[in-house]
Protein backbone atom coordinates (compact mmCIF):
# COMPACT_ATOMS: atom_id res chain seq x y z
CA UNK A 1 9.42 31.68 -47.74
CA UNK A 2 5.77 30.85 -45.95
CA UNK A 3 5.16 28.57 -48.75
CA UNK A 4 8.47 27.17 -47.31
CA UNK A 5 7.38 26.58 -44.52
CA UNK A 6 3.98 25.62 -44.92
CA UNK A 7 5.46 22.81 -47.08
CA UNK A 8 7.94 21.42 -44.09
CA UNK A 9 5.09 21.52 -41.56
CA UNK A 10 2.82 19.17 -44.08
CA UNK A 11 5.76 16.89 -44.71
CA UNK A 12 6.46 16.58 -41.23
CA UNK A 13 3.30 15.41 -40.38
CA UNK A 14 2.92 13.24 -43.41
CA UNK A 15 6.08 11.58 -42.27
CA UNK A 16 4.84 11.24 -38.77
CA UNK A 17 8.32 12.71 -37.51
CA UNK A 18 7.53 14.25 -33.69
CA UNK A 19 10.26 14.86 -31.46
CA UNK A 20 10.67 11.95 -28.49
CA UNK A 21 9.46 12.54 -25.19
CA UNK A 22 10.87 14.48 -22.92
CA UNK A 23 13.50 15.68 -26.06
CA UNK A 24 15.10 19.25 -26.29
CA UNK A 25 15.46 19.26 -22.45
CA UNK A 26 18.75 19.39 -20.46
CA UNK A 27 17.81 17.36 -18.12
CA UNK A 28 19.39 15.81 -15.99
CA UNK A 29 22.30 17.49 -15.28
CA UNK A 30 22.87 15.81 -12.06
CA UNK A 31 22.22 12.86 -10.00
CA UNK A 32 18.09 12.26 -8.98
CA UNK A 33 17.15 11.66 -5.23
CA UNK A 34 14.72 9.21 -4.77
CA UNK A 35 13.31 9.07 -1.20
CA UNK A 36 12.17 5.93 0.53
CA UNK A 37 9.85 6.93 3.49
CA UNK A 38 10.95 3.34 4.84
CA UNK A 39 13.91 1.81 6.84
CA UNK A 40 16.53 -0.33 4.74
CA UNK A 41 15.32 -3.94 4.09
CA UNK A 42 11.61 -3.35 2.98
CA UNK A 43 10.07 -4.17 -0.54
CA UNK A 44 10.11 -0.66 -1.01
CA UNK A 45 13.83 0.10 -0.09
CA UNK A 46 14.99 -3.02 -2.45
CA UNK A 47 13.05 -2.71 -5.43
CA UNK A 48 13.68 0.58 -5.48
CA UNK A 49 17.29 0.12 -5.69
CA UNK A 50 17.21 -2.45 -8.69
CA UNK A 51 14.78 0.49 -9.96
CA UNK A 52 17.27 3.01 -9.79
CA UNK A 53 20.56 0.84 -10.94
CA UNK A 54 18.48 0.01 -13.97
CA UNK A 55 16.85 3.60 -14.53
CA UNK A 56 20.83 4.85 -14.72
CA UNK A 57 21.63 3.98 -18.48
CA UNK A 58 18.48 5.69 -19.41
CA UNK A 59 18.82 8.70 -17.48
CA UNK A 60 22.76 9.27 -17.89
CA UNK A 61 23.39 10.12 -14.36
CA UNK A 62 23.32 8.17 -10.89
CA UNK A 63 19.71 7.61 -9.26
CA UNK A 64 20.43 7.85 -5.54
CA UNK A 65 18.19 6.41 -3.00
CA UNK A 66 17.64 7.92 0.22
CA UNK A 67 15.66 6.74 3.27
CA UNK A 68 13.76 9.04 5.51
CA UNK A 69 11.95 6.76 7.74
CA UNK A 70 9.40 7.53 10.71
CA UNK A 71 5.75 8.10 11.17
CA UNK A 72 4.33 5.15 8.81
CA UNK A 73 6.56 6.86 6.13
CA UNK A 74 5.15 10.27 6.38
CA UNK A 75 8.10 12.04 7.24
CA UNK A 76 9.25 10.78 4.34
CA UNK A 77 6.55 11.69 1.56
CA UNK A 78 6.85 15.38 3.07
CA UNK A 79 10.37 15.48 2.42
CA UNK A 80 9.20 14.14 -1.12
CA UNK A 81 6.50 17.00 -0.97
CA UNK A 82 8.45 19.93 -0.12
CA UNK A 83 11.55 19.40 -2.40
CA UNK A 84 11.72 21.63 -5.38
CA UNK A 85 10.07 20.86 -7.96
CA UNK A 86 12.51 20.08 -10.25
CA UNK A 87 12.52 16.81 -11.00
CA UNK A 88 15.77 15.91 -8.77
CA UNK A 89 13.89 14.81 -6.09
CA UNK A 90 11.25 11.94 -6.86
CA UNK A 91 9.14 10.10 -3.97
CA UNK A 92 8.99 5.91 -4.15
CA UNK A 93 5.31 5.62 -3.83
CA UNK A 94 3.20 2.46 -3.50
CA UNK A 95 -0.66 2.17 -3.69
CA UNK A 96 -0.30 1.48 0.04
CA UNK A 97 0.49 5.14 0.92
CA UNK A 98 -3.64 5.57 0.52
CA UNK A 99 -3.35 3.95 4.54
CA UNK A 100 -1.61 7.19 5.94
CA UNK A 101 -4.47 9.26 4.35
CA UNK A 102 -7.45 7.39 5.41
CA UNK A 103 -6.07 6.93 8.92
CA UNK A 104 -5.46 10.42 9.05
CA UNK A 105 -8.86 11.43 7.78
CA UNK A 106 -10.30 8.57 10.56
CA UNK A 107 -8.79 10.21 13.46
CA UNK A 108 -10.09 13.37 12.26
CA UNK A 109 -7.14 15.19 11.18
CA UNK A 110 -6.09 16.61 7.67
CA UNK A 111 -3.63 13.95 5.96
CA UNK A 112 -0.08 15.22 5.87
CA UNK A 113 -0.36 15.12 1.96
CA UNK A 114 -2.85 13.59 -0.28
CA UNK A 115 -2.53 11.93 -4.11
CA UNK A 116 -2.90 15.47 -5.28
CA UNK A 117 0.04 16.76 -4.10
CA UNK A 118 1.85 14.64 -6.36
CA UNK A 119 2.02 14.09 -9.65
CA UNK A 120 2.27 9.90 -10.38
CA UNK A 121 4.94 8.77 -12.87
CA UNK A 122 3.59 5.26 -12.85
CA UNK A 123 4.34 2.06 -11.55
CA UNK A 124 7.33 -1.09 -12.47
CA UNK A 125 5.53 -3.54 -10.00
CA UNK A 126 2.63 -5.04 -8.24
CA UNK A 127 3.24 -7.39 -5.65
CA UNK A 128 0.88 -9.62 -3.04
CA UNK A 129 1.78 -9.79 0.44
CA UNK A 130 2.63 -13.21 2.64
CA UNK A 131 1.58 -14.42 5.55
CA UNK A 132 5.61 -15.76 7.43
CA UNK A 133 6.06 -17.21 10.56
CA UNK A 134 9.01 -17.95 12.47
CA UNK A 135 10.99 -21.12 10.91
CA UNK A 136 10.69 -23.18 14.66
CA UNK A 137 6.77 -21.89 15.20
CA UNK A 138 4.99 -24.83 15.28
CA UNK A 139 2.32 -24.03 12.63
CA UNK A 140 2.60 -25.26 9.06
CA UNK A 141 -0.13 -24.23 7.59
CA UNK A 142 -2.37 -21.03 7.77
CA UNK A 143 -4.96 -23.15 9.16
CA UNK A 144 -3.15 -24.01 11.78
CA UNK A 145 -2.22 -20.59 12.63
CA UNK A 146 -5.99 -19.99 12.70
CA UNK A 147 -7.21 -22.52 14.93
CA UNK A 148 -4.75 -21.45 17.47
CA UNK A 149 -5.31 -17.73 17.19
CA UNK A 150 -8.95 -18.28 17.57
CA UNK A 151 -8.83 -20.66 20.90
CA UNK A 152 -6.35 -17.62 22.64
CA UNK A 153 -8.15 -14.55 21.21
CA UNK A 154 -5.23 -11.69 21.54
CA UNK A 155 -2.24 -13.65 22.40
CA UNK A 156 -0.86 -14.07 19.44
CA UNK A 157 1.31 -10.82 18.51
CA UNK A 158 2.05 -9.75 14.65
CA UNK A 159 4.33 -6.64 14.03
CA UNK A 160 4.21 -4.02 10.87
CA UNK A 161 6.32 -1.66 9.56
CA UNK A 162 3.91 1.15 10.70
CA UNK A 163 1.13 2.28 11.97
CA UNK A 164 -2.04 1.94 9.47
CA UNK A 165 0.74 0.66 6.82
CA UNK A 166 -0.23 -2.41 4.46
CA UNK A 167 1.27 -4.46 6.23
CA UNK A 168 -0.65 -3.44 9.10
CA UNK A 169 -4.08 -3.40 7.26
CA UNK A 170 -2.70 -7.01 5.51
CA UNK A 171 -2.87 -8.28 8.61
CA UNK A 172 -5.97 -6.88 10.19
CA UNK A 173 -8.02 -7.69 7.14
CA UNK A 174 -6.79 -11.32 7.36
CA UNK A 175 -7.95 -11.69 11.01
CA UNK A 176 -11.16 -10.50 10.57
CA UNK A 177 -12.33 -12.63 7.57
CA UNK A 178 -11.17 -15.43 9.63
CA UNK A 179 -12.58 -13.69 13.10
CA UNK A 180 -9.40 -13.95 14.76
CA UNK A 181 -8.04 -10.98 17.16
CA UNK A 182 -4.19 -10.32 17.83
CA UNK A 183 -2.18 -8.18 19.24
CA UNK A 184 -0.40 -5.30 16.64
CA UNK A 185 3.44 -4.75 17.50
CA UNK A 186 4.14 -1.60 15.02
CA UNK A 187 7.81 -0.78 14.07
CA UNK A 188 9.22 1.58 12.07
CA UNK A 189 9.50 -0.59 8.96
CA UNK A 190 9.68 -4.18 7.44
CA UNK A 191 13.76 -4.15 8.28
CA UNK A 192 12.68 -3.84 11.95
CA UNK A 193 9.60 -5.77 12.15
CA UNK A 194 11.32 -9.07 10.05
CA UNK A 195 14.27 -10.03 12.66
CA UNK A 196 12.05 -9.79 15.66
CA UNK A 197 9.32 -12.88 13.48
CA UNK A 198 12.75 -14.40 12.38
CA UNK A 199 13.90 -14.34 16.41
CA UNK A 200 10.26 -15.39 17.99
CA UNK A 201 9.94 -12.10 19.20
CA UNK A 202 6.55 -11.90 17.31
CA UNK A 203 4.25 -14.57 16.26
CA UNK A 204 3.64 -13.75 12.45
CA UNK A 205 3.57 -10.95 10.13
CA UNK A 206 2.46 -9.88 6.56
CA UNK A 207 5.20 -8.59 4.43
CA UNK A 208 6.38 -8.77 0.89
CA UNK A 209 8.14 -11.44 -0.62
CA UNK A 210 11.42 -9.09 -1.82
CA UNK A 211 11.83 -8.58 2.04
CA UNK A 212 11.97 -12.00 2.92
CA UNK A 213 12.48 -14.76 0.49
CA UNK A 214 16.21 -14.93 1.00
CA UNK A 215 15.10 -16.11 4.71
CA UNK A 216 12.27 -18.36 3.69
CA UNK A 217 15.11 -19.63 1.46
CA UNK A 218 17.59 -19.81 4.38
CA UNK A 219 15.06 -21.43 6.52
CA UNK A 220 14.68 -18.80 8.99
CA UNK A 221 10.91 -18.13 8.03
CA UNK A 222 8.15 -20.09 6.70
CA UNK A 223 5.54 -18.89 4.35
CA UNK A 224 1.89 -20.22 5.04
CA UNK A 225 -0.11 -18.34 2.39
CA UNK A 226 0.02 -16.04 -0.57
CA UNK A 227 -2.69 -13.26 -0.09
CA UNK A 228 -3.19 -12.96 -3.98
CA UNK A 229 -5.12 -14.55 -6.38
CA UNK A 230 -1.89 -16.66 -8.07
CA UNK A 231 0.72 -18.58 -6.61
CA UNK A 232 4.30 -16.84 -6.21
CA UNK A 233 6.13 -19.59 -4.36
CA UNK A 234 5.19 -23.02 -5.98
CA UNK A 235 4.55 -24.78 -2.21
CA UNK A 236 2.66 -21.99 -1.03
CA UNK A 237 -1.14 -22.28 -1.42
CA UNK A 238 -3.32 -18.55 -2.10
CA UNK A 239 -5.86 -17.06 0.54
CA UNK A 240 -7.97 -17.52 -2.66
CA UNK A 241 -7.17 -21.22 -2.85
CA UNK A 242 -8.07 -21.64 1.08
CA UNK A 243 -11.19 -19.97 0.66
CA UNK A 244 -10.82 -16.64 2.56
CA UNK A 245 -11.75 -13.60 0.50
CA UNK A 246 -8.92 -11.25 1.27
CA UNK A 247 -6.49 -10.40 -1.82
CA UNK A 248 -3.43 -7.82 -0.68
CA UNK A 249 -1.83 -6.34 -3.41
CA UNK A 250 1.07 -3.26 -3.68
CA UNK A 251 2.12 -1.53 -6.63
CA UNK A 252 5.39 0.32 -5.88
CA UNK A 253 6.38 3.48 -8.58
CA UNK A 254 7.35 7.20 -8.86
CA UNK A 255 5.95 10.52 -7.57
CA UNK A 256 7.18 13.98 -8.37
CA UNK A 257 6.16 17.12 -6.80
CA UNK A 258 3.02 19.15 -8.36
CA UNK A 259 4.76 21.73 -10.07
CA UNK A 260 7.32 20.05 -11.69
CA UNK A 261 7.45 20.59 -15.59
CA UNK A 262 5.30 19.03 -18.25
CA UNK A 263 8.34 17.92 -20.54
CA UNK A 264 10.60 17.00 -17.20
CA UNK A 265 7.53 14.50 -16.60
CA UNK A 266 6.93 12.97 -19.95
CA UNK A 267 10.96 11.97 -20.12
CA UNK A 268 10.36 10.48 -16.11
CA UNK A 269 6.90 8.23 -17.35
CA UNK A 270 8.98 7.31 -20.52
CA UNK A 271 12.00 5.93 -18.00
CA UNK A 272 9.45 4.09 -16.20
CA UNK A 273 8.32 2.36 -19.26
CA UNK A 274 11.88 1.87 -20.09
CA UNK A 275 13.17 -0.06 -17.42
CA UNK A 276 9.98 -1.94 -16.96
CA UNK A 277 10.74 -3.58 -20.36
CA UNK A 278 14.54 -3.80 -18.97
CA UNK A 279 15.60 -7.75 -19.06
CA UNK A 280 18.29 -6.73 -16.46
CA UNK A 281 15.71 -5.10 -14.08
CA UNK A 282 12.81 -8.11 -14.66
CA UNK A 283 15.60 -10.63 -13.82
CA UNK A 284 17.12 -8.14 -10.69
CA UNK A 285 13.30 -7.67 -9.88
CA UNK A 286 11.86 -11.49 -10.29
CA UNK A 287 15.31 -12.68 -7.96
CA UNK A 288 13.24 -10.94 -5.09
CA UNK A 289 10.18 -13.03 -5.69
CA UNK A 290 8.75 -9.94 -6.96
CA UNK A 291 7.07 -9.11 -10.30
CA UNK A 292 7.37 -6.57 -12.96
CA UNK A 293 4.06 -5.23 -14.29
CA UNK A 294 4.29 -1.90 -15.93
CA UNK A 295 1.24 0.79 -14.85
CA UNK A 296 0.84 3.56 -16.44
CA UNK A 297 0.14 7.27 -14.32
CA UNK A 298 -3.51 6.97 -15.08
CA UNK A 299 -4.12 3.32 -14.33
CA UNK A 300 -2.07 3.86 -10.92
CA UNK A 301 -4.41 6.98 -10.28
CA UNK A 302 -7.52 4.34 -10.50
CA UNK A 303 -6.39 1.97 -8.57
CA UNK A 304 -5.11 4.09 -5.94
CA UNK A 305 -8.43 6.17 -5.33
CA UNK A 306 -10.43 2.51 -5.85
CA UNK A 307 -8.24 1.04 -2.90
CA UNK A 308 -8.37 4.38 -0.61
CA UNK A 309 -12.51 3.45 -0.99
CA UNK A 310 -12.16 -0.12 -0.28
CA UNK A 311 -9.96 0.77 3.02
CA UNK A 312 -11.44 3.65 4.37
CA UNK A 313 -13.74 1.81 6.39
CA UNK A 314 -11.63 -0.82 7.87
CA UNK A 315 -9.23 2.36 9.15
CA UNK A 316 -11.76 4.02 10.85
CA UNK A 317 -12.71 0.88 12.52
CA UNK A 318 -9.05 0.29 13.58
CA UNK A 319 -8.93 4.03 14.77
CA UNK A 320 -12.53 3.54 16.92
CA UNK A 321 -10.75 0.33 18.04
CA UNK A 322 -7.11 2.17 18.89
CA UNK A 323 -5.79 -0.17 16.36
């Protein structure tokens, strides 16, 4: 009989049969919550829902999203944070949460959680950030935005959605390598902060194109620059192409809680994989302006610790400033 067995264990391997990620697992047996620490409306909110639509057929049950907004999303990623670890409750996480961290660390304070409390799943995109204006403003180019900002040093206003978010830091980063100075309107997220740019409420903003091309289609907002290295909107010329060195990227994925189980993670980083390769979720994703770009756990972990050093200066500046 161990001669049996001995001989099944070498043909196994010889036959290179191993069982599938994830496999031999009842899991799940229910639907997934997947919290948004952002209001309706934002890149995060929408992609996240063509994430989880798409994500169904390979999970067998519903993927529900569910926004807890407030405090530049960190009541949110502690709600993500303190769920059981189970693997029913996932965070949407973007490379931008590094923000909350550093600004927390600026002031002082120890960060309401940190990359380590998680464990990352991966990422489906990674996205640049726009500089929109009203449709009626009267600048057409980012130049022109510029030479105005700079003759009337804070009167301009811009608005976020949050405090020491990207697009907060997008924006900041943008006025200093053209040594301009406005004034920061914060709200509580991108659904907030758009309708007050598309009403004239607020001068410009920096946001993601998911969040706004249907009104820079509609003619409610106008884009004046890409802040990537590649076009997304074929009229719309790159910071890199105007010749200001600042490149604003966001990678948006999942996030489970420490402890959840080895083989409840392998099946979530497969699913990730999975739908990034999804034609129906690259078509739902690209109709946003947005684009898919699979990253695995590791690469995410790399780029998120290489941006939280590349920012962690410019939020303790803000901070010293009361920015």
């Amino acid at each position: 009989m161990r001669q049996v067995v001995q001989v099944f264990v070498v043909m196994v391997a010889l036959l290179g049969i191993c069982p599938a990620r994830g496999a031999g697992i009842d899991y799940p047996v229910k639907p997934v919550s997947l919290i948004c620490p952002f209001p309706p409306g934002g890149s995060r909110d929408i992609v996240g829902r063509i994430f989880a639509n798409a994500a169904e057929k390979h999970m067998a049950k519903p993927l529900l999203v569910i926004n807890k907004a407030g405090a530049s999303g960190v009541i949110g990623m502690q709600a993500a944070l303190q769920a059981a670890p189970d693997g029913y409750t996932l965070a949407l996480i973007s490379t931008s949460d590094v923000n909350i961290v550093q600004a927390e660390i600026a002031h002082g304070r120890k960060p309401p959680f940190t990359r380590e409390d998680f464990i990352i799943l991966g990422a489906y995109t990674r996205s640049p950030l726009q500089v929109v204006v009203p449709q009626a403003s009267p600048w057409r180019t980012l130049g022109d935005m510029i030479k105005d900002i700079k003759a009337q040093p804070g009167h301009y206003s811009y608005c976020s959605g949050g405090l020491y978010n990207v697009t907060h830091v997008a924006a900041e980063l943008l006025l200093r390598a053209t040594g301009t100075r406005a004034w920061l309107v914060p709200y509580k997220g991108a659904g907030d902060c758009i309708p007050a740019v598309v009403g004239g409420q607020i001068h410009f903003t920096t946001q993601f194109l998911s969040s706004t091309i249907s009104l820079i289609q509609g003619n409610r907002l106008r884009a004046l620059a890409v802040m990537g290295a590649e076009r997304v909107l074929p009229d719309v010329p790159t910071t890199k192409e105007l010749g200001i060195d600042v490149q604003v990227y966001q990678m948006l994925g999942l996030a489970a809680p420490r402890a959840t189980p080895a083989a409840i993670i392998d099946k979530l980083q497969d699913v990730i994989k999975r739908v990034a390769e999804d034609p129906a979720f690259i078509r739902g994703v690209e109709a946003t302006g947005d684009a898919v770009r699979y990253t695995g756990a590791d690469d995410f972990t790399r780029y998120w610790d290489s941006d939280s050093a590349r920012l962690a200066e410019l939020l303790k500046s803000l901070v010293k400033e009361g920015k």
